[in-house]
PDB file of N, CA and C in Angstrom:
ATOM      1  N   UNK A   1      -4.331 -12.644   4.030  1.00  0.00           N
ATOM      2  CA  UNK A   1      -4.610 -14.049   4.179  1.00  0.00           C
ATOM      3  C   UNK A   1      -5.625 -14.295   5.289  1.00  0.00           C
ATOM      4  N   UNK A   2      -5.513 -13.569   5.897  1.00  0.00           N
ATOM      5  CA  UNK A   2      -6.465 -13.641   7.810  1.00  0.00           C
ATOM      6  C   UNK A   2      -7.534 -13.176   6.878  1.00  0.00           C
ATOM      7  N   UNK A   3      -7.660 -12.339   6.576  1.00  0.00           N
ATOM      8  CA  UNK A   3      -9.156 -11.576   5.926  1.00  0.00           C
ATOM      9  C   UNK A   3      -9.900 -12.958   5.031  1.00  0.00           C
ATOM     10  N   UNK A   4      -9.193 -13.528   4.062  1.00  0.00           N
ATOM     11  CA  UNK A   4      -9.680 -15.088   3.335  1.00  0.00           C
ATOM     12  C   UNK A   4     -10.513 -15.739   4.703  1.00  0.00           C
ATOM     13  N   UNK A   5      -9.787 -16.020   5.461  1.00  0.00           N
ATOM     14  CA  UNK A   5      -9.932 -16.529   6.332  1.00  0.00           C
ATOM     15  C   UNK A   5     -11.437 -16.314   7.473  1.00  0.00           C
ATOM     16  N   UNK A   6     -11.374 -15.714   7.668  1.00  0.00           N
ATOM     17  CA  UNK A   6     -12.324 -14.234   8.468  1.00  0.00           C
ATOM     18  C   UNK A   6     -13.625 -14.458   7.674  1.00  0.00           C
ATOM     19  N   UNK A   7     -13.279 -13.894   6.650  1.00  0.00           N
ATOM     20  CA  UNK A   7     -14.953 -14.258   5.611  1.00  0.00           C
ATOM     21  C   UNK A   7     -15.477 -15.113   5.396  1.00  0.00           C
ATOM     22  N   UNK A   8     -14.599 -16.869   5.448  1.00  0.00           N
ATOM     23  CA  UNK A   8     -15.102 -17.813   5.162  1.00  0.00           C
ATOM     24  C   UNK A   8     -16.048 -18.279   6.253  1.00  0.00           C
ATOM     25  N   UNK A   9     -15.335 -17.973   7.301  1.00  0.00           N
ATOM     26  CA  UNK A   9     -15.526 -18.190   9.030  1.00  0.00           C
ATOM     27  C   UNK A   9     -17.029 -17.380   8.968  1.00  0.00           C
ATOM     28  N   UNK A  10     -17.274 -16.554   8.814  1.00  0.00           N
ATOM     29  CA  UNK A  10     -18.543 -15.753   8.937  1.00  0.00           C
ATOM     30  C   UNK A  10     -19.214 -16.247   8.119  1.00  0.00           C
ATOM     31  N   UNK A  11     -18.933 -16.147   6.764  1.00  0.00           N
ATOM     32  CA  UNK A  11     -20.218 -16.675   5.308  1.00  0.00           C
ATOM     33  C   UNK A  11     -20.548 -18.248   6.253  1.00  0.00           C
ATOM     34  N   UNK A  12     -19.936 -19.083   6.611  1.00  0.00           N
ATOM     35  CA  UNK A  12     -20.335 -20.093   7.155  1.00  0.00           C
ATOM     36  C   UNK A  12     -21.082 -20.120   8.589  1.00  0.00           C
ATOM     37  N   UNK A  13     -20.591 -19.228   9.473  1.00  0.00           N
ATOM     38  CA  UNK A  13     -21.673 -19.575  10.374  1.00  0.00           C
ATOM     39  C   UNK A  13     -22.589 -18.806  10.423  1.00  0.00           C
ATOM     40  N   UNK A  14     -22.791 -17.795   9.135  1.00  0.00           N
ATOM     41  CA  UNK A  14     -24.508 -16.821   9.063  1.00  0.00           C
ATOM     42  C   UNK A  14     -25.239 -18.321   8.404  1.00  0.00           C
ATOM     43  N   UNK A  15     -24.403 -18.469   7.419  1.00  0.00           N
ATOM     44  CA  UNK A  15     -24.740 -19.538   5.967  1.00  0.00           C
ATOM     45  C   UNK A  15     -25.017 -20.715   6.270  1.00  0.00           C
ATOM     46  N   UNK A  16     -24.603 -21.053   7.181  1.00  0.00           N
ATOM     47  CA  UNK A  16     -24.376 -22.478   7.457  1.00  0.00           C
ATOM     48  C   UNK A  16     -26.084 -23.763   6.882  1.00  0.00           C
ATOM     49  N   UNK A  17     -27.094 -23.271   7.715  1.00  0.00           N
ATOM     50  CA  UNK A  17     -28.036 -23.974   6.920  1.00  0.00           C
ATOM     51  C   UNK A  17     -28.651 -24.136   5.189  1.00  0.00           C
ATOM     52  N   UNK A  18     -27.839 -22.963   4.753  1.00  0.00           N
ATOM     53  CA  UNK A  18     -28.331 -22.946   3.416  1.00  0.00           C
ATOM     54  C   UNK A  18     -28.451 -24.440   2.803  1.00  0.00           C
ATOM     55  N   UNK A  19     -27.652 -25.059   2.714  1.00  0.00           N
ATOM     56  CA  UNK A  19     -27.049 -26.476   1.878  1.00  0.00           C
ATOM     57  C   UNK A  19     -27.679 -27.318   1.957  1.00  0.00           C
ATOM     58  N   UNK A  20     -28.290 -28.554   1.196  1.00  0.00           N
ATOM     59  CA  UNK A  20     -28.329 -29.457   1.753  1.00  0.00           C
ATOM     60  C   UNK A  20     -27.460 -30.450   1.254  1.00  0.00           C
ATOM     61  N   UNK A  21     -27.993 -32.148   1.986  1.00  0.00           N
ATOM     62  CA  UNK A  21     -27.091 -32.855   1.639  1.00  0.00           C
ATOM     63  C   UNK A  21     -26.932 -33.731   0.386  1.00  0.00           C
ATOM     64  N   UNK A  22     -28.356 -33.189  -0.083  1.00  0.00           N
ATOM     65  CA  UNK A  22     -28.649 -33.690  -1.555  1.00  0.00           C
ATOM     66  C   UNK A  22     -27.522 -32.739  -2.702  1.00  0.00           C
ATOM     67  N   UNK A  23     -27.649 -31.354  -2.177  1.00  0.00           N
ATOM     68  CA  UNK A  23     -26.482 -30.603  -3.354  1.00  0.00           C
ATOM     69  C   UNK A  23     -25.266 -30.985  -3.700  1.00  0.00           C
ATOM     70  N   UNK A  24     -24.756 -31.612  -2.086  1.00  0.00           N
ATOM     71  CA  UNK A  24     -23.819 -32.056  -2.755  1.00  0.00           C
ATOM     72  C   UNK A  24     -23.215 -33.285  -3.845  1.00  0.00           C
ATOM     73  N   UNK A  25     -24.258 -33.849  -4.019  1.00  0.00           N
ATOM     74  CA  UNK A  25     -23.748 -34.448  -5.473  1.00  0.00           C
ATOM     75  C   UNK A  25     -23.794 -33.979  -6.800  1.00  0.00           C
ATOM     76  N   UNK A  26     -24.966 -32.882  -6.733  1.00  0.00           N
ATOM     77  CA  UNK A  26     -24.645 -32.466  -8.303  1.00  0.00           C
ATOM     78  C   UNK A  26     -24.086 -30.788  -8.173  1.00  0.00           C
ATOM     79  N   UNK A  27     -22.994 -30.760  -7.311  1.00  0.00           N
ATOM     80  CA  UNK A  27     -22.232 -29.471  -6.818  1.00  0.00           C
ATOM     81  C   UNK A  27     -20.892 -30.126  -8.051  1.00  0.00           C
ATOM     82  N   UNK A  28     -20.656 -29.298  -9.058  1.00  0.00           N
ATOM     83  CA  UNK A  28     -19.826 -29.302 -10.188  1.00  0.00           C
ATOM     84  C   UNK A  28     -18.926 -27.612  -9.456  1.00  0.00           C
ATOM     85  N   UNK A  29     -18.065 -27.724  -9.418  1.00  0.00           N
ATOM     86  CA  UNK A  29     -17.231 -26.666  -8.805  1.00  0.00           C
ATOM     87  C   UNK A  29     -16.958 -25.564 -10.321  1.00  0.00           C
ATOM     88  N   UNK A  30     -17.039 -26.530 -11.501  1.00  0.00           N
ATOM     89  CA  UNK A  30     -16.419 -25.027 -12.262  1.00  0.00           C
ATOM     90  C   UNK A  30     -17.381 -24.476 -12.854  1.00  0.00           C
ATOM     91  N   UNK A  31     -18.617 -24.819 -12.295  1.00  0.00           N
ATOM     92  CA  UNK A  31     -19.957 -23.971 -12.592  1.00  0.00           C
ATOM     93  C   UNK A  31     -20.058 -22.861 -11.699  1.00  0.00           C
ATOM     94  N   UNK A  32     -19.221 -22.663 -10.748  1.00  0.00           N
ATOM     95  CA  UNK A  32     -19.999 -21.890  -9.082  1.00  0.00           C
ATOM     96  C   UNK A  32     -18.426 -20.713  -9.644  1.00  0.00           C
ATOM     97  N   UNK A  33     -18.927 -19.708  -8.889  1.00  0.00           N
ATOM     98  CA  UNK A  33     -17.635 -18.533  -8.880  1.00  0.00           C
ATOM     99  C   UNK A  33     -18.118 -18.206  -7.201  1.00  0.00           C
ATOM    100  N   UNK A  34     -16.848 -17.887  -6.900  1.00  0.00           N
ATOM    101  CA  UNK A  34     -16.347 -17.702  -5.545  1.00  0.00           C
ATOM    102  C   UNK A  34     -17.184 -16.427  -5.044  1.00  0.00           C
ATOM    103  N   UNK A  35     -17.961 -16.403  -4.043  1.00  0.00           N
ATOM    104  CA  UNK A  35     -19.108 -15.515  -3.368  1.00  0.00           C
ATOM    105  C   UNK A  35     -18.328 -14.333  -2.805  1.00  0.00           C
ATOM    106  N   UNK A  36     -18.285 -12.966  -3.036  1.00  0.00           N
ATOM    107  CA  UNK A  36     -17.655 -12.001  -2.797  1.00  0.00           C
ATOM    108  C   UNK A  36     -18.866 -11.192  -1.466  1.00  0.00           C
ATOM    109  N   UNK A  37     -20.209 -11.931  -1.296  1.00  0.00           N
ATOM    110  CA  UNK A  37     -20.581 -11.116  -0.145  1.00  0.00           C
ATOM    111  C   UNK A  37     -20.375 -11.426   1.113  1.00  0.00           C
ATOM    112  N   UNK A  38     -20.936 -10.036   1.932  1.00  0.00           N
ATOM    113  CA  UNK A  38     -20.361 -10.133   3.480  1.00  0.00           C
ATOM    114  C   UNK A  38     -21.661 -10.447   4.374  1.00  0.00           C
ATOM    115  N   UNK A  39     -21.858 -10.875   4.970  1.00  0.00           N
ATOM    116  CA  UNK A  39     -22.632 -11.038   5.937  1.00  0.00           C
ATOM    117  C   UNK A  39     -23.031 -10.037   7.370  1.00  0.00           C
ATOM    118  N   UNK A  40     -24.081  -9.608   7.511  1.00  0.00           N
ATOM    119  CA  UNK A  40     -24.288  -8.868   7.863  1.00  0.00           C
ATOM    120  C   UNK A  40     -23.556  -8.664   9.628  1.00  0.00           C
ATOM    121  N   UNK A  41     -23.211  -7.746   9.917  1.00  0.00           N
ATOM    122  CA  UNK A  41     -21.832  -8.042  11.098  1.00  0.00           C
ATOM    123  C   UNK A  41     -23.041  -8.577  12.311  1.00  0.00           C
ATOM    124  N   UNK A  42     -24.031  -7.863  12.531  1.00  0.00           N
ATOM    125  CA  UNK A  42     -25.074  -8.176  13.439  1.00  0.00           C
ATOM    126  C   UNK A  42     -25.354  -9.524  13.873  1.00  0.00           C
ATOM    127  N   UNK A  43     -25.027 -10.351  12.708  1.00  0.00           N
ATOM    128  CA  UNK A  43     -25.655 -11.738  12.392  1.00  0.00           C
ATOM    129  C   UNK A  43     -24.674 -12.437  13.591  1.00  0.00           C
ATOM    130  N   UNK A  44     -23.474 -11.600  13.887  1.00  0.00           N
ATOM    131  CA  UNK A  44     -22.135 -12.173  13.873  1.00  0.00           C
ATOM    132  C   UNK A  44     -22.130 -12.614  15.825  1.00  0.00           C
ATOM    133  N   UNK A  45     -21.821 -13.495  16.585  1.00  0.00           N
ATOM    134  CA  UNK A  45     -21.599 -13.894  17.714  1.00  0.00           C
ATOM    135  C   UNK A  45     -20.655 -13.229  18.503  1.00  0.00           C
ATOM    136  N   UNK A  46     -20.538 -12.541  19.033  1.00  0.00           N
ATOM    137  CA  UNK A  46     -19.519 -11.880  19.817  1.00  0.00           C
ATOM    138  C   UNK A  46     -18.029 -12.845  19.980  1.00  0.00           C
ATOM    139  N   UNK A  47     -18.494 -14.021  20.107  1.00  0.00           N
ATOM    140  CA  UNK A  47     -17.516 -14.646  20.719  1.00  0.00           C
ATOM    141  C   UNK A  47     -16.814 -15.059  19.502  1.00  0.00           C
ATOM    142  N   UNK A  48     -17.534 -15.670  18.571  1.00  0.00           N
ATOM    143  CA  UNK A  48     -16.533 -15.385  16.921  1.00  0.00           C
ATOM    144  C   UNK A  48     -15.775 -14.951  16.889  1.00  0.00           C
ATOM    145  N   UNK A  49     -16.524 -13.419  17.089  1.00  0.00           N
ATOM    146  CA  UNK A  49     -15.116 -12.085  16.339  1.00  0.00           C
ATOM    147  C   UNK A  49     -14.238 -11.988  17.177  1.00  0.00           C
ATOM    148  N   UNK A  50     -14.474 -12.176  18.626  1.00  0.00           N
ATOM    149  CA  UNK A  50     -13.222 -12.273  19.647  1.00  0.00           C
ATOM    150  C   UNK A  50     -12.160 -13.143  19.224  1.00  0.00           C
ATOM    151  N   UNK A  51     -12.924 -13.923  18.956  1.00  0.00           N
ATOM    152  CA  UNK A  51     -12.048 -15.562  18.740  1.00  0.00           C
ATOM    153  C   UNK A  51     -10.951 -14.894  17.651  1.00  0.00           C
ATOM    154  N   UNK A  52     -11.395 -14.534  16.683  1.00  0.00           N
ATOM    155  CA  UNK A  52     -10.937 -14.345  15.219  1.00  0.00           C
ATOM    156  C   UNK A  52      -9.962 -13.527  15.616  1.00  0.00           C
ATOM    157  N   UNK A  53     -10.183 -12.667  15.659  1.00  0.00           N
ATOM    158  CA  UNK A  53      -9.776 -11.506  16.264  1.00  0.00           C
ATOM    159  C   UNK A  53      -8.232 -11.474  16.983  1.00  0.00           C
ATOM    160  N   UNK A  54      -8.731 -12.013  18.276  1.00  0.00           N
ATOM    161  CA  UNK A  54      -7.222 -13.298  19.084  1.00  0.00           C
ATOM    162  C   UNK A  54      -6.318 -13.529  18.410  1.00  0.00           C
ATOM    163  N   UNK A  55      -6.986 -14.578  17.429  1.00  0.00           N
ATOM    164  CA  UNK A  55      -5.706 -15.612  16.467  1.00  0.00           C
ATOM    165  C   UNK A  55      -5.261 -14.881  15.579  1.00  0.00           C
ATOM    166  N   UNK A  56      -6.054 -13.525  14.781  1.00  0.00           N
ATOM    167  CA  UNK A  56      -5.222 -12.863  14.232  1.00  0.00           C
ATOM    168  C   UNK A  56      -4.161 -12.144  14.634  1.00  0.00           C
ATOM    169  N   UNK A  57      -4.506 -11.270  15.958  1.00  0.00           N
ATOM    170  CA  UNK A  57      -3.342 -11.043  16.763  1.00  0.00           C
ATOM    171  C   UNK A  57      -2.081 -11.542  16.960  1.00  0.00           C
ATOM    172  N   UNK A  58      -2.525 -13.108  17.616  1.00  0.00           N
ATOM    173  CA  UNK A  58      -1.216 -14.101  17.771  1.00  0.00           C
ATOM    174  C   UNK A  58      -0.515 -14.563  16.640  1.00  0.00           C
ATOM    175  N   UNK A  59      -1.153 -14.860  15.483  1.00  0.00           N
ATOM    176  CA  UNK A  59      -0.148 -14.993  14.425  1.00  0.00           C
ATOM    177  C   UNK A  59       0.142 -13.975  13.484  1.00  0.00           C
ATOM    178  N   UNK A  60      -0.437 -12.898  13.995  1.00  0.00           N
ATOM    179  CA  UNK A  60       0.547 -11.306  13.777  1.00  0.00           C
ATOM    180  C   UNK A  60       2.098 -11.563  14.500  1.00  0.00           C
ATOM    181  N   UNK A  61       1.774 -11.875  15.675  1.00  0.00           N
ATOM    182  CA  UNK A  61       3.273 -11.963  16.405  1.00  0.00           C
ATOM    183  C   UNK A  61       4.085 -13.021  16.257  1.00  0.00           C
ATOM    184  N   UNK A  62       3.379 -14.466  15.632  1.00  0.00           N
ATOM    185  CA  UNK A  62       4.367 -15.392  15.081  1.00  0.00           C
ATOM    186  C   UNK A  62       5.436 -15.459  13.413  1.00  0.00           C
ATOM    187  N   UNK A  63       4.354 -14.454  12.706  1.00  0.00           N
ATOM    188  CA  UNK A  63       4.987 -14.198  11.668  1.00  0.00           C
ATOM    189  C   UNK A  63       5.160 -12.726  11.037  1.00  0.00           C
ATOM    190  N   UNK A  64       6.255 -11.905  11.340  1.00  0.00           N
ATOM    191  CA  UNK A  64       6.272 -10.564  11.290  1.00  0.00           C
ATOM    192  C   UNK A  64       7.299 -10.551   9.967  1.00  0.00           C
ATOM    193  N   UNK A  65       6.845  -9.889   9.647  1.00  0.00           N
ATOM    194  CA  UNK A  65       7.721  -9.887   8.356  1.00  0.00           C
ATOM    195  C   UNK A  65       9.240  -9.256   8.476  1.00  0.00           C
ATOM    196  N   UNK A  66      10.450  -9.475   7.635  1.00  0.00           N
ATOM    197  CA  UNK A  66      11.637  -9.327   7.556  1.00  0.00           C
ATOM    198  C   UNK A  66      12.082  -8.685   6.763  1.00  0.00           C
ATOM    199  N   UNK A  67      12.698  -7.863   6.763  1.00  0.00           N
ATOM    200  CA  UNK A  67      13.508  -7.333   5.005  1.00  0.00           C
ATOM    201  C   UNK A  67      15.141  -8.414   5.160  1.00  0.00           C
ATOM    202  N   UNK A  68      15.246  -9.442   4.234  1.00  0.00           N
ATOM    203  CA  UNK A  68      16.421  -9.903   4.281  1.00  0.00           C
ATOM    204  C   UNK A  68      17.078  -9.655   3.068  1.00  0.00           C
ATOM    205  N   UNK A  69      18.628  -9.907   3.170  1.00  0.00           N
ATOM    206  CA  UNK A  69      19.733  -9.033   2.712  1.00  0.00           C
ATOM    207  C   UNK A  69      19.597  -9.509   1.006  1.00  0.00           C
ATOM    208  N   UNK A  70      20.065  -8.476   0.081  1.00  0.00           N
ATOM    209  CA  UNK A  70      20.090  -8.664  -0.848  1.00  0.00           C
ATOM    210  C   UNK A  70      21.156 -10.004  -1.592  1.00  0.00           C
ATOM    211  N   UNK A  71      21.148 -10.734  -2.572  1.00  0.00           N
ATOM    212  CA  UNK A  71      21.809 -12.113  -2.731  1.00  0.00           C
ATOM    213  C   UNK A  71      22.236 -11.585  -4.167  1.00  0.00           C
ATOM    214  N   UNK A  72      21.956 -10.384  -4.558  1.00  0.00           N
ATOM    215  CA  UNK A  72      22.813  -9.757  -5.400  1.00  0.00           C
ATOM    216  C   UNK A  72      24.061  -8.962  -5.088  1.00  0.00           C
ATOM    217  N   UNK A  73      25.464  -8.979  -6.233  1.00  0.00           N
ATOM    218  CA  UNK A  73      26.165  -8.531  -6.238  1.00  0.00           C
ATOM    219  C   UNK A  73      26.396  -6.735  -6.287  1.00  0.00           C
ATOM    220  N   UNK A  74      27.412  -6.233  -5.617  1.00  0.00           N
ATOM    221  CA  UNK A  74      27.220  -4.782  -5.866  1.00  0.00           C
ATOM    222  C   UNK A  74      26.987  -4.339  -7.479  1.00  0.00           C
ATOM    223  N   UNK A  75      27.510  -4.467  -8.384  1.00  0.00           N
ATOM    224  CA  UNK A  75      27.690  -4.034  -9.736  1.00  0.00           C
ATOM    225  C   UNK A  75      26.079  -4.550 -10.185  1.00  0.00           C
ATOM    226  N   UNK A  76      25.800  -5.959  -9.778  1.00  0.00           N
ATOM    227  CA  UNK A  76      24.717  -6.195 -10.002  1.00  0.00           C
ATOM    228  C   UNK A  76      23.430  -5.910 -10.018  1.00  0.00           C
ATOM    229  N   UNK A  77      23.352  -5.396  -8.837  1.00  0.00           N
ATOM    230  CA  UNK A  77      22.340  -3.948  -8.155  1.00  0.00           C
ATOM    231  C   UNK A  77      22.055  -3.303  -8.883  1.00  0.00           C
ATOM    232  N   UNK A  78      23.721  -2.380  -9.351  1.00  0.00           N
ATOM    233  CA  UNK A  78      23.466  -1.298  -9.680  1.00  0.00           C
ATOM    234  C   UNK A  78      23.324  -1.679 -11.362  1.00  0.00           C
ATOM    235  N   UNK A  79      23.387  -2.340 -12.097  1.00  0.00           N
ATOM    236  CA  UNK A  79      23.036  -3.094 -13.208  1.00  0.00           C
ATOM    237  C   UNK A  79      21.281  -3.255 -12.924  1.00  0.00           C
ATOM    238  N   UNK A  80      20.922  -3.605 -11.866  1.00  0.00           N
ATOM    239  CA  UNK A  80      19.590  -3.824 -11.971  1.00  0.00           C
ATOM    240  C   UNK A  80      18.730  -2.238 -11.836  1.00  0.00           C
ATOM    241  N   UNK A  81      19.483  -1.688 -11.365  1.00  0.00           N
ATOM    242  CA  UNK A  81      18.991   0.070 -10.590  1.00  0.00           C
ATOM    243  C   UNK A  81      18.672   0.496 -11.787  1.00  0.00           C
ATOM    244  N   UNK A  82      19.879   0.986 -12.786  1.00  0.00           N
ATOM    245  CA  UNK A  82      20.197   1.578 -14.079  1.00  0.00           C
ATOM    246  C   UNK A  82      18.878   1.061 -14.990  1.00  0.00           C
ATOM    247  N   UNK A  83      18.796  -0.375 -14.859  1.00  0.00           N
ATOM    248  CA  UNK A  83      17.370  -0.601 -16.109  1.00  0.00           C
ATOM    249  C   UNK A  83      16.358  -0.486 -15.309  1.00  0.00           C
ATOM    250  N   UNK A  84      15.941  -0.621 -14.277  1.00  0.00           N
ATOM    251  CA  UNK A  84      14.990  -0.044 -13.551  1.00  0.00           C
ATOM    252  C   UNK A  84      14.541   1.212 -14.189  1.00  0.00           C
ATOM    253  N   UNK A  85      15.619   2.354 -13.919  1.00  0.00           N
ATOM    254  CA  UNK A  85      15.309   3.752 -14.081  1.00  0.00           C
ATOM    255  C   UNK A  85      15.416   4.208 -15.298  1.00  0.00           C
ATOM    256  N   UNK A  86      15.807   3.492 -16.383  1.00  0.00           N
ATOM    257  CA  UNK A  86      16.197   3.935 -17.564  1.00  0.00           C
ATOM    258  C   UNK A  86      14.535   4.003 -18.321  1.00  0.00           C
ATOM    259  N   UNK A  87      13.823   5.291 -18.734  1.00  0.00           N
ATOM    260  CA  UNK A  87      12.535   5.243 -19.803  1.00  0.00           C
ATOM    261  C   UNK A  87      12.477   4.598 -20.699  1.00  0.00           C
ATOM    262  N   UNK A  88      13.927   4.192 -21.288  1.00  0.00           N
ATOM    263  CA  UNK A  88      13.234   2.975 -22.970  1.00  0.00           C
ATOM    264  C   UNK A  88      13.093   1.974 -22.336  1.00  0.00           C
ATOM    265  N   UNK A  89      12.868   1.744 -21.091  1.00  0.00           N
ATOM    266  CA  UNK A  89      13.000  -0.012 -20.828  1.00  0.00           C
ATOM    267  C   UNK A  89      11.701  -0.015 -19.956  1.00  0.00           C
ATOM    268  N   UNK A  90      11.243  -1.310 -20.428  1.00  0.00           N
ATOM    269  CA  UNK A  90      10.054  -1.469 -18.959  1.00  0.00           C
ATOM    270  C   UNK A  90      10.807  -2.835 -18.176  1.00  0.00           C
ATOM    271  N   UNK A  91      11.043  -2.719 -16.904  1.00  0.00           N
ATOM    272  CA  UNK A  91      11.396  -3.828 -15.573  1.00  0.00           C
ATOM    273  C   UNK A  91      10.220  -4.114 -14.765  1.00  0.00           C
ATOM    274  N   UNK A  92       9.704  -5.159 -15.259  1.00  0.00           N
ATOM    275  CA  UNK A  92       8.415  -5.820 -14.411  1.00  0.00           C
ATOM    276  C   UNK A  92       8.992  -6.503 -12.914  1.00  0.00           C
TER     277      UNK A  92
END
């Protein structure tokens, strides 16, 4: 999700003058597909990537992930285990 994040942050401040303010009226969104390039890191402000960088850190430490307890029954489990492992069956 940080990485979404990260790229948009960069494509915009290499990108930023591309636009003008005339495009945006005849900007039709389901004509455009979502820009998969990177911007060259050079382009990039030191203080950006610090920045970025930081907040990814800190909300590394606000949201750490959990394994919480199963809300299935024992028999149930093992009802779910059995078709899991069984070859005639596919368990998506």
């Amino acid at each position: 999700m940080i990485e979404c994040l990260r790229s948009d942050l960069y494509n915009r401040y290499v990108y930023a003058g591309d636009n003008n303010d005339n495009d945006d009226i005849n900007y039709d969104p389901k004509l455009y597909e979502r820009s998969h390039r990177k911007p060259p890191t050079h382009l990039m402000a030191t203080e950006l990537i610090s920045r970025i960088n930081k907040f990814a850190t800190e909300l590394r430490h606000l949201f750490q992930k959990r394994r919480s307890p199963s809300n299935l029954l024992r028999h149930q489990r093992h009802c779910l285990h059995s078709l899991h492992n069984n070859p005639k069956l596919m368990v998506c």
